[in-house]
N, C-alpha and C. Protein backbone atom coordinates (compact mmCIF):
# COMPACT_ATOMS: atom_id res chain seq x y z
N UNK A 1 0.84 -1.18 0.00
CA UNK A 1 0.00 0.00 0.00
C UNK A 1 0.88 1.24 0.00
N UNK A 2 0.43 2.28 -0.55
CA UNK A 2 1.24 3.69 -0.98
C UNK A 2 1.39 4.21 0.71
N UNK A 3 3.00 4.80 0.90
CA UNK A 3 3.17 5.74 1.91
C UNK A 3 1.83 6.15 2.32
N UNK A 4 1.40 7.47 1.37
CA UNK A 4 0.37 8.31 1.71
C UNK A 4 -0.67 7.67 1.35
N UNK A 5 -1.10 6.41 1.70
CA UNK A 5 -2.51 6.19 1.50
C UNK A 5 -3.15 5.34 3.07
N UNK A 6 -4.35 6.13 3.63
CA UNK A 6 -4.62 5.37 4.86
C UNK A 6 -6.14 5.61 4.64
N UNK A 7 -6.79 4.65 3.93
CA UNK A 7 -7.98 4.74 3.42
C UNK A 7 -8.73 4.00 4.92
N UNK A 8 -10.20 4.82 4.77
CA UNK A 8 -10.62 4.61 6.41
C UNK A 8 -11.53 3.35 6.67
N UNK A 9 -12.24 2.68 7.58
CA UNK A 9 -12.69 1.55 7.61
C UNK A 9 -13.42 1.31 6.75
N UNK A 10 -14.52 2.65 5.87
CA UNK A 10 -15.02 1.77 4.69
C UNK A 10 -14.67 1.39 3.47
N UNK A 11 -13.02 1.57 3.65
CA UNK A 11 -12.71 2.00 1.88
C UNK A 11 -12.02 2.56 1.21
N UNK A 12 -13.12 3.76 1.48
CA UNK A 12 -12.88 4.95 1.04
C UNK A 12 -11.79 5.73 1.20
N UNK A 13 -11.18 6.53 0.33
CA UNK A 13 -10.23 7.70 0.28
C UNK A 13 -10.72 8.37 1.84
N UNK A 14 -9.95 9.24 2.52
CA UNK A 14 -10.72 9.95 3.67
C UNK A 14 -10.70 11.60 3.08
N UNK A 15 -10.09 11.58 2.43
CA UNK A 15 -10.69 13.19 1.18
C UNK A 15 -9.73 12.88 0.29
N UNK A 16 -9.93 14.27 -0.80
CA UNK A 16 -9.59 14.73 -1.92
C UNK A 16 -8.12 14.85 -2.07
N UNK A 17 -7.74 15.28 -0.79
CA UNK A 17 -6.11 15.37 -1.14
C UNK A 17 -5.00 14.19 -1.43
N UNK A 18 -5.65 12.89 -0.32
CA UNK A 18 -5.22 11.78 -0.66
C UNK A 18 -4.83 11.27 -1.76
N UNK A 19 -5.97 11.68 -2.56
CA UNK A 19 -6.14 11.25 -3.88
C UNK A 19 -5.72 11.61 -4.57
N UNK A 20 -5.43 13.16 -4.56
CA UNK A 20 -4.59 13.68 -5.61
C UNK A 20 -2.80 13.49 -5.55
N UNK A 21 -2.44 13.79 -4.07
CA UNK A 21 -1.16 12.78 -3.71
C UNK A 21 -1.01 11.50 -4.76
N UNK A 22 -1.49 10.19 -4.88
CA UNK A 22 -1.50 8.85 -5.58
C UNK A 22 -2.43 9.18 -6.90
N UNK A 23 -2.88 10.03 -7.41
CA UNK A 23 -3.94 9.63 -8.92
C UNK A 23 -2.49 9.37 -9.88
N UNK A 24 -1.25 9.90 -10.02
CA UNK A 24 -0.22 9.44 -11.11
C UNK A 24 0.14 8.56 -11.10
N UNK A 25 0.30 7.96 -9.57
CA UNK A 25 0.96 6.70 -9.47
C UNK A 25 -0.59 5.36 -10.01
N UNK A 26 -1.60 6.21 -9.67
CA UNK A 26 -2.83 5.33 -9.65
C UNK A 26 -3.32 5.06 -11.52
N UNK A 27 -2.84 5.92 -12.36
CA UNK A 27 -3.15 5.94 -13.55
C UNK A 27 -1.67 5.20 -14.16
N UNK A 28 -0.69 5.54 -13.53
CA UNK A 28 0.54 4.14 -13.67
C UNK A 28 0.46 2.93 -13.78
N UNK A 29 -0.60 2.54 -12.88
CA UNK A 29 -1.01 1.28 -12.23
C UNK A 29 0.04 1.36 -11.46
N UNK A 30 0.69 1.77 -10.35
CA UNK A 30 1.53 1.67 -9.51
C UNK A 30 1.06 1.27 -8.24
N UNK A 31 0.09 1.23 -8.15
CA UNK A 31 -0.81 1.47 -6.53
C UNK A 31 -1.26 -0.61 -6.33
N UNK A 32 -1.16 -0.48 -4.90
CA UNK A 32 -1.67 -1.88 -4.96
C UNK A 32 -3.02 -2.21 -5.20
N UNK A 33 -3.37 -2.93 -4.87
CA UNK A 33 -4.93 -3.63 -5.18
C UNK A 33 -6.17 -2.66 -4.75
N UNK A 34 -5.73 -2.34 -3.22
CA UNK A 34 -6.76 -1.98 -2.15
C UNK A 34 -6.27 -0.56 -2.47
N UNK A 35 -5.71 0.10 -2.53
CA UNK A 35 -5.80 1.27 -2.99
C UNK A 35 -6.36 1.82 -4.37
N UNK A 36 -5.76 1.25 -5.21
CA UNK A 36 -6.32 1.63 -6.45
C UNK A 36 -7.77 1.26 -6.69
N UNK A 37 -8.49 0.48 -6.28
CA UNK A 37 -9.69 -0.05 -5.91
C UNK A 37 -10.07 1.50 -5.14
N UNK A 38 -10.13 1.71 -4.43
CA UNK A 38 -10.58 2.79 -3.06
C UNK A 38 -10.40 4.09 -4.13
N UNK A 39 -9.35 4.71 -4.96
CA UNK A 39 -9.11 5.88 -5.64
C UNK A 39 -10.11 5.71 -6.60
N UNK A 40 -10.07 4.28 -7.38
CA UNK A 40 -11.14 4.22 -8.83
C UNK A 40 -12.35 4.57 -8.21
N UNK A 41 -12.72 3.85 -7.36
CA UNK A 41 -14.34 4.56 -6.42
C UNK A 41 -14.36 6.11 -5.99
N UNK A 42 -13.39 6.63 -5.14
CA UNK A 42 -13.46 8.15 -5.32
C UNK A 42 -13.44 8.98 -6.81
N UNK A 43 -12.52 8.48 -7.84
CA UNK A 43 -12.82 8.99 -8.51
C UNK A 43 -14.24 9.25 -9.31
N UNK A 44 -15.20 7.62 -9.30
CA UNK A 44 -16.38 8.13 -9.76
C UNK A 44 -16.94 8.88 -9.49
N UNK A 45 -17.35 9.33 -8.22
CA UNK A 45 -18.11 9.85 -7.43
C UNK A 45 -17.79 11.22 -6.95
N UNK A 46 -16.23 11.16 -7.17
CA UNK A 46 -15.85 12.78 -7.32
C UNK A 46 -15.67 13.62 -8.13
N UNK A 47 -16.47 14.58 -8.11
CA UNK A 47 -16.17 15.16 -10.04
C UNK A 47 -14.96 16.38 -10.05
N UNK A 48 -14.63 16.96 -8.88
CA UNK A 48 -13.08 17.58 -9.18
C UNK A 48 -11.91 16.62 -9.28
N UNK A 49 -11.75 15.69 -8.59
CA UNK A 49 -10.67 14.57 -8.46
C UNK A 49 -11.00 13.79 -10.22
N UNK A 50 -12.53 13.68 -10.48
CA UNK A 50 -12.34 13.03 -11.92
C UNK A 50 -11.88 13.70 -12.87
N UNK A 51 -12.22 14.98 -12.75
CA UNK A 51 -11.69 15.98 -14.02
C UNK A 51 -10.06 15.94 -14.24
N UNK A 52 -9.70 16.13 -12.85
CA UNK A 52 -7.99 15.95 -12.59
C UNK A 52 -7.52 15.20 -13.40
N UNK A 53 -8.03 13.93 -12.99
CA UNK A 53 -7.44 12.13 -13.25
C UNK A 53 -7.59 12.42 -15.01
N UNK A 54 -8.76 12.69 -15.46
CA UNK A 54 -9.14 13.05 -16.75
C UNK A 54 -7.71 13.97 -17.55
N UNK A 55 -8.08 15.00 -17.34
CA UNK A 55 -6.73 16.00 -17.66
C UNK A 55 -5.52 15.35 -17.61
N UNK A 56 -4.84 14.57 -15.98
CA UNK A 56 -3.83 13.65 -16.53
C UNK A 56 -4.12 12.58 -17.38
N UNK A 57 -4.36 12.15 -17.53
CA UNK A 57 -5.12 11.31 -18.93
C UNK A 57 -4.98 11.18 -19.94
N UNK A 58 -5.65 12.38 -20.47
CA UNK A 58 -5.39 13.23 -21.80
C UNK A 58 -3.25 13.82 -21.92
N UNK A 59 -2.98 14.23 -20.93
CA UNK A 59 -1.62 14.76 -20.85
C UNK A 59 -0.99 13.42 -21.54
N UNK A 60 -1.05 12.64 -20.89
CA UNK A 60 -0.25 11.50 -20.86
C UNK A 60 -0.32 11.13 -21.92
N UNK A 61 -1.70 10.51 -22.64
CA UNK A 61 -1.92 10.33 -24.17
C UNK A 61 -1.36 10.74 -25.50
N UNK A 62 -1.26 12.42 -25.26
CA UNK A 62 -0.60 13.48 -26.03
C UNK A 62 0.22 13.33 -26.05
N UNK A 63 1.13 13.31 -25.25
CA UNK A 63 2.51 13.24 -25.07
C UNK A 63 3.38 11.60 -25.21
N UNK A 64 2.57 10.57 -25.25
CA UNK A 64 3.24 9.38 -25.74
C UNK A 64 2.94 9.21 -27.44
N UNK A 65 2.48 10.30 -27.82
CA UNK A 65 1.94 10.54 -29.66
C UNK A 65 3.08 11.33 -29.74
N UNK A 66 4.25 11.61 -28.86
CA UNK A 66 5.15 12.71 -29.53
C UNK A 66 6.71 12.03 -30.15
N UNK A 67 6.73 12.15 -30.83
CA UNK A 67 8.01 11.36 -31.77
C UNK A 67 9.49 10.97 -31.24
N UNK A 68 9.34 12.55 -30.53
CA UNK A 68 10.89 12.42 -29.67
C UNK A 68 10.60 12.51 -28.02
N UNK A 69 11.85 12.18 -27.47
CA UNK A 69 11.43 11.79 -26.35
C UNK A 69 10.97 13.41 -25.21
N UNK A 70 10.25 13.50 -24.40
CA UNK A 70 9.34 14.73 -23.92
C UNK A 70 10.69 14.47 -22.60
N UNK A 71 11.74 15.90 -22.48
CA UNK A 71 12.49 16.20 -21.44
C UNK A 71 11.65 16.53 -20.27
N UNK A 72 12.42 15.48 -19.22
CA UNK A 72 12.24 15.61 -17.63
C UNK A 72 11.43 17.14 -16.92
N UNK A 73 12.10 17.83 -17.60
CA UNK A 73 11.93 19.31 -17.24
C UNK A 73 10.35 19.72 -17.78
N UNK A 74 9.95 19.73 -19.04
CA UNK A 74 8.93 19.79 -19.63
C UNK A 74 8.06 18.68 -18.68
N UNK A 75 8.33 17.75 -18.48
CA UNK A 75 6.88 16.66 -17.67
C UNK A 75 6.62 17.62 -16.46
N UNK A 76 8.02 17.82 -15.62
CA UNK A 76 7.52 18.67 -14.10
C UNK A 76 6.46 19.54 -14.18
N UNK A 77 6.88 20.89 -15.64
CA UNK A 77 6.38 21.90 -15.66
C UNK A 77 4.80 21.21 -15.38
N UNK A 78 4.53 20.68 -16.41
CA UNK A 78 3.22 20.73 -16.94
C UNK A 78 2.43 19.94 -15.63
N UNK A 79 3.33 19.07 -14.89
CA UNK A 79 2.57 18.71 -13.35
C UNK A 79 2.39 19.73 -12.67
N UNK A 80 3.25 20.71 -12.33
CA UNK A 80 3.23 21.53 -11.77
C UNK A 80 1.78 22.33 -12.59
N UNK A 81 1.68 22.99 -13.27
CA UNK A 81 0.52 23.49 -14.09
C UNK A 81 -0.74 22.85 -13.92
N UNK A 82 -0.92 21.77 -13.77
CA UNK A 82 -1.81 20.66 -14.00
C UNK A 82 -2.09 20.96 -12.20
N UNK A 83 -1.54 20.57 -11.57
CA UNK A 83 -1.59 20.85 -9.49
C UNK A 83 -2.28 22.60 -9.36
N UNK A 84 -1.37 23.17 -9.88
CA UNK A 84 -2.04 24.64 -9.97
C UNK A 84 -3.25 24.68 -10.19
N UNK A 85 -3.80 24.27 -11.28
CA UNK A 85 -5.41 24.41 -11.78
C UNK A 85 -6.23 23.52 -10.90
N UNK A 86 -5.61 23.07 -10.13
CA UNK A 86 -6.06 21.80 -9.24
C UNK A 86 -6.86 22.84 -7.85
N UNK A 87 -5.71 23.59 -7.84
CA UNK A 87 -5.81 24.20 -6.35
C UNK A 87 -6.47 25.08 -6.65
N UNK A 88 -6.70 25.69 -7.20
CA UNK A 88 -7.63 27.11 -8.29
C UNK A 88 -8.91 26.98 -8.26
N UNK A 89 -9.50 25.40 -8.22
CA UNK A 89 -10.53 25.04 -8.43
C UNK A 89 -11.47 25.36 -7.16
């Protein structure tokens, strides 16, 4: 199970931030069973955390359509950008 994940007796994420902490690693498939299980359920049901997960999504998609390889520096930015609009919301 992820460092930052301490999902509460039913399950569930215990909020939004959790989630946004693990959604990269969770769209990786990096996350174990019981977590990624617990995030896929918050995400339905949450529609700022889905839009997020969505947006990384789409990022990720775009950017494995790109020919040459996308520098380290360029991925941060655009996380960073992507967290910003997060917190904005």
């Amino acid at each position: 199970m992820s460092r930052w994940w301490s999902p509460r007796s039913n399950g569930r994420p215990a909020d939004c931030r959790q989630v946004a902490r693990v959604v990269q690693q969770h769209l990786d498939g990096e996350l174990d069973e019981q977590a990624a299980r617990a995030v896929a359920q918050h995400l339905e049901v949450c529609l700022h955390c889905g839009l997020d997960a969505s947006t990384y999504r789409e990022l990720k998609r775009h950017l494995s359509r790109l020919q040459h390889p996308v520098d380290d520096a360029v991925v941060k930015r655009l996380r960073r950008f992507v967290d910003q609009l997060s917190v904005e919301k």
